[in-house]
N, C-alpha and C. Protein backbone atom coordinates (compact mmCIF):
# COMPACT_ATOMS: atom_id res chain seq x y z
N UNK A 1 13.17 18.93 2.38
CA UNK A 1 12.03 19.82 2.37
C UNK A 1 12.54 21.25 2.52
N UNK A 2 12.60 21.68 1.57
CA UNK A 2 12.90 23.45 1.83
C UNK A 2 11.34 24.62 1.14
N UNK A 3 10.77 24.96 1.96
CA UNK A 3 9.69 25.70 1.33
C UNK A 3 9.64 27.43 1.65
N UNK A 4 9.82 27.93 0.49
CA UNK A 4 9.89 29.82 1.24
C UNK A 4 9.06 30.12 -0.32
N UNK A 5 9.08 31.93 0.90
CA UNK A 5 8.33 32.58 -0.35
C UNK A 5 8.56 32.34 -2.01
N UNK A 6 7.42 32.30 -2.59
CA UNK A 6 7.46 31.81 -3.99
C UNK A 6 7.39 30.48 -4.41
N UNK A 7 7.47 29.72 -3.05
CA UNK A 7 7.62 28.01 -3.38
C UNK A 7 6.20 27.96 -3.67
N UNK A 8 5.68 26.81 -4.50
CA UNK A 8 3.93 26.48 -4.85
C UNK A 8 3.85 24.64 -4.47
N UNK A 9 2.40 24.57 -4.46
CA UNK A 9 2.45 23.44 -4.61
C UNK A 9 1.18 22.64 -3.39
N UNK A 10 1.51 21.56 -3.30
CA UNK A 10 0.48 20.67 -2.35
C UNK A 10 1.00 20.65 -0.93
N UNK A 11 3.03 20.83 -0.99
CA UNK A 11 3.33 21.06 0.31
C UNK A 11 3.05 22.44 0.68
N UNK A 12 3.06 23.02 -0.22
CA UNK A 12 2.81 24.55 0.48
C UNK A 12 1.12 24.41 1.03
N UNK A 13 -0.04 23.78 0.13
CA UNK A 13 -1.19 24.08 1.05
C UNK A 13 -1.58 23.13 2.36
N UNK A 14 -0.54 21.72 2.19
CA UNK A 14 -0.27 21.56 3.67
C UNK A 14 -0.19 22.08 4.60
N UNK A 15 1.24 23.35 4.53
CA UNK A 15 1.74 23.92 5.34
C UNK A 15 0.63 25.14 5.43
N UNK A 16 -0.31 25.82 4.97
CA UNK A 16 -1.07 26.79 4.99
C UNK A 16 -2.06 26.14 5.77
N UNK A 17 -2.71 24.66 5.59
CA UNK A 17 -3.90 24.68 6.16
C UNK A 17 -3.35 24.42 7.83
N UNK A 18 -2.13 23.67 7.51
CA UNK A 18 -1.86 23.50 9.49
C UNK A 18 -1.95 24.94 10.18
N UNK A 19 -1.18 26.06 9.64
CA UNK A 19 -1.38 27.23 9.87
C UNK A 19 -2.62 28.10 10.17
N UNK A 20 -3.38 27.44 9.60
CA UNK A 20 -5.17 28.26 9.48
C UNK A 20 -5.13 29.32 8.93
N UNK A 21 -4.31 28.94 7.64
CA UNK A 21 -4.13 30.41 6.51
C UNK A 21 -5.27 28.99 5.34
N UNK A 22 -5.68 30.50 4.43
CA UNK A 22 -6.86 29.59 3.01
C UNK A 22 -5.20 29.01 2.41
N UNK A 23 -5.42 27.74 1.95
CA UNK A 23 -4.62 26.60 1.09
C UNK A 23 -5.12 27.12 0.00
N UNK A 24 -4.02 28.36 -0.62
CA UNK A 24 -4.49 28.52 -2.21
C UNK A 24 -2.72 27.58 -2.52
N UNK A 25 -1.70 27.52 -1.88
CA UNK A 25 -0.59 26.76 -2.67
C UNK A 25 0.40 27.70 -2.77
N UNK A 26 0.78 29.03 -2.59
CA UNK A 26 1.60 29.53 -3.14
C UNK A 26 1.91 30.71 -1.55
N UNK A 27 3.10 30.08 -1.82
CA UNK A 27 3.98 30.90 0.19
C UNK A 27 3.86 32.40 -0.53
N UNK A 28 3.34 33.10 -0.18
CA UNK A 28 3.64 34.63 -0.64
C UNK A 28 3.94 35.44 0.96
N UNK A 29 3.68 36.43 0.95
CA UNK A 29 4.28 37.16 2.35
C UNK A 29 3.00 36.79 3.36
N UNK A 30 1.94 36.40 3.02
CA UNK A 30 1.19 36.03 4.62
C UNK A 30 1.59 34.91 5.02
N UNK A 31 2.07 34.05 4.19
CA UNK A 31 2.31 32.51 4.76
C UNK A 31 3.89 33.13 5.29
N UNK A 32 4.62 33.48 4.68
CA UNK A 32 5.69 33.65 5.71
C UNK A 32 5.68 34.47 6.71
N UNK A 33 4.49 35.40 6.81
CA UNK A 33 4.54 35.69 8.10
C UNK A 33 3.77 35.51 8.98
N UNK A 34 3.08 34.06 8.96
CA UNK A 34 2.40 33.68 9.83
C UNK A 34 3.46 32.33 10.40
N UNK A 35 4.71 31.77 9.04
CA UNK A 35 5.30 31.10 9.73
C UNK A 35 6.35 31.62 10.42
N UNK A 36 7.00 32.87 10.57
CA UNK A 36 8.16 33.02 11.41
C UNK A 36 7.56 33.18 12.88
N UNK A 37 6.58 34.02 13.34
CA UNK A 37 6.15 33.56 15.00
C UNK A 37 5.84 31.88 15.29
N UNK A 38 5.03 31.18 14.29
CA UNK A 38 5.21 29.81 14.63
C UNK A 38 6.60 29.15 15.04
N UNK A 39 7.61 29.35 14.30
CA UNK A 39 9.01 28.96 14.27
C UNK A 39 9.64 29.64 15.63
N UNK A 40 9.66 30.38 16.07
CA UNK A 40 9.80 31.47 17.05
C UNK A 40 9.12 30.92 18.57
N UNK A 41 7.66 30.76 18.33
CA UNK A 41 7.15 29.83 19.44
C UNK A 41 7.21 28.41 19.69
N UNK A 42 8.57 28.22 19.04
CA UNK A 42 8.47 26.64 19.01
C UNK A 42 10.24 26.16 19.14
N UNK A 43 10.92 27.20 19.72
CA UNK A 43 11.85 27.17 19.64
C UNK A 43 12.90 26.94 17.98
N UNK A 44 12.18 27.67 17.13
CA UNK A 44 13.24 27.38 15.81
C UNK A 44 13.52 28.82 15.22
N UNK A 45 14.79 28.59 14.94
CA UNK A 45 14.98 30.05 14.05
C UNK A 45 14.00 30.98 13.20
N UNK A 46 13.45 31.66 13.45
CA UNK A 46 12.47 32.62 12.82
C UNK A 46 12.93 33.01 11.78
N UNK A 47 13.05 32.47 10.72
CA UNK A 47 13.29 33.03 9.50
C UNK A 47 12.10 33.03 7.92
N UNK A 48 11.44 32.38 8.38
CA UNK A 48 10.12 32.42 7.47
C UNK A 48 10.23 31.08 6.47
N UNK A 49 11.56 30.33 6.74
CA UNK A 49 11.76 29.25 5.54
C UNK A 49 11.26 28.64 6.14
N UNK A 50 10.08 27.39 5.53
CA UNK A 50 10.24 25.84 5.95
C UNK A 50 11.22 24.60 6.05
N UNK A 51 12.38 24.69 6.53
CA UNK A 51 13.18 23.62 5.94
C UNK A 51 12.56 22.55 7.04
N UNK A 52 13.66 21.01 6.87
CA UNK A 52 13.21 20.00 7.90
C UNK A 52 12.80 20.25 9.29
N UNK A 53 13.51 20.73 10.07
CA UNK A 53 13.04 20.94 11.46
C UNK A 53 11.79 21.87 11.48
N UNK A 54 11.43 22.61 10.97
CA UNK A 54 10.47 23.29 10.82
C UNK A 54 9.01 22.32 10.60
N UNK A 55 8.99 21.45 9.33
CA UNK A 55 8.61 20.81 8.70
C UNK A 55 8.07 19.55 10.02
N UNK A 56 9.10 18.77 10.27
CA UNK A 56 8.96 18.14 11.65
C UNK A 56 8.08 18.28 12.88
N UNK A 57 8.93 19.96 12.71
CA UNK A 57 8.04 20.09 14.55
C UNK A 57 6.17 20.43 14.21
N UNK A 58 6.11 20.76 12.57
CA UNK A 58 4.86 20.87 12.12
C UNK A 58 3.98 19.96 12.08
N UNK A 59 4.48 18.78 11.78
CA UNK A 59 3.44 17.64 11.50
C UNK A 59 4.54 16.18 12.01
N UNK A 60 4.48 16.47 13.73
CA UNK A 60 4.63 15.30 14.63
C UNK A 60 4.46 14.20 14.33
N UNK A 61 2.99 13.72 13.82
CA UNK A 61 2.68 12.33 13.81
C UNK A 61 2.88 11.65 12.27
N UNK A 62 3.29 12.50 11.69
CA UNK A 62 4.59 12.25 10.01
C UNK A 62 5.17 10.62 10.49
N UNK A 63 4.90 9.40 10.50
CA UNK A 63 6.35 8.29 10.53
C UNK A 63 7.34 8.63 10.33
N UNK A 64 8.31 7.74 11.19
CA UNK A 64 10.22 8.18 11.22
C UNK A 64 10.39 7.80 9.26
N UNK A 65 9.81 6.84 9.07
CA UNK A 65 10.32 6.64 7.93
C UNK A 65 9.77 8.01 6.49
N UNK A 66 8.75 8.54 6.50
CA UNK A 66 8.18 9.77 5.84
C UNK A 66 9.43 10.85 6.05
N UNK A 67 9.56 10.76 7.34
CA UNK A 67 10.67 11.85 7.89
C UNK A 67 11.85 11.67 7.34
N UNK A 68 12.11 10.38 7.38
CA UNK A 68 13.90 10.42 6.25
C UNK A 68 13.55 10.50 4.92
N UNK A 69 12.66 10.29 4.65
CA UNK A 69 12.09 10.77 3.03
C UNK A 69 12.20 12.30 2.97
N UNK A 70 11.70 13.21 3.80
CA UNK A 70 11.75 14.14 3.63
C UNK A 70 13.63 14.99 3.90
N UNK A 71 14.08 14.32 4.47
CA UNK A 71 15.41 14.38 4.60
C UNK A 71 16.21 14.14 3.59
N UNK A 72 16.43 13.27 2.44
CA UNK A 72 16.89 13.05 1.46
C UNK A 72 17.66 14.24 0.63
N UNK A 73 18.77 14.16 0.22
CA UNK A 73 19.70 15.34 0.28
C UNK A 73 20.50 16.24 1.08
N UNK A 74 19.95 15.80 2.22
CA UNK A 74 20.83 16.30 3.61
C UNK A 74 21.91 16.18 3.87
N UNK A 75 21.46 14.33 4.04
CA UNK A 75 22.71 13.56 4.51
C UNK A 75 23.20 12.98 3.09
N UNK A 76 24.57 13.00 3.33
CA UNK A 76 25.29 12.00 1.67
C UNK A 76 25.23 10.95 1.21
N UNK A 77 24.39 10.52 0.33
CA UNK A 77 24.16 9.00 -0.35
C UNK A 77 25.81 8.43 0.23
N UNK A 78 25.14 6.79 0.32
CA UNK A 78 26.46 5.96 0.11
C UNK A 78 26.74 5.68 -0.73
């Protein structure tokens, strides 16, 4: 999961509506700057990207197994 400015899509209005920004789909500069104090108050690097840990500490009740889905490319195929 990597989501930053310019990313579009259904994860992006995920990530907008958890936020309580309008879910139009597209990270432009309010969604990233409503996510770097989130990231910041939550102990994660404030940088405005969504990657996994971000993603994670966003939506807790995600299953472990959703969660290594979203991980995929991280770690190295066998």
């Amino acid at each position: 999961m990597l989501l930053k400015r310019a990313s579009t899509g259904a994860n992006v209005k995920k990530l907008q509506t958890r936020l309580g920004l309008t879910a139009n789909g597209i990270f432009g500069a309010e969604t990233e700057e409503k996510v770097k104090p989130w990231q910041a108050q939550n102990g994660l690097l404030a940088d405005g990207i969504v990657g996994n840990a971000t993603w994670i500490k966003l939506f807790p009740q995600l299953p472990a197994d959703d969660r290594w889905i979203r991980l995929k490319g991280v770690f190295p195929s066998k």
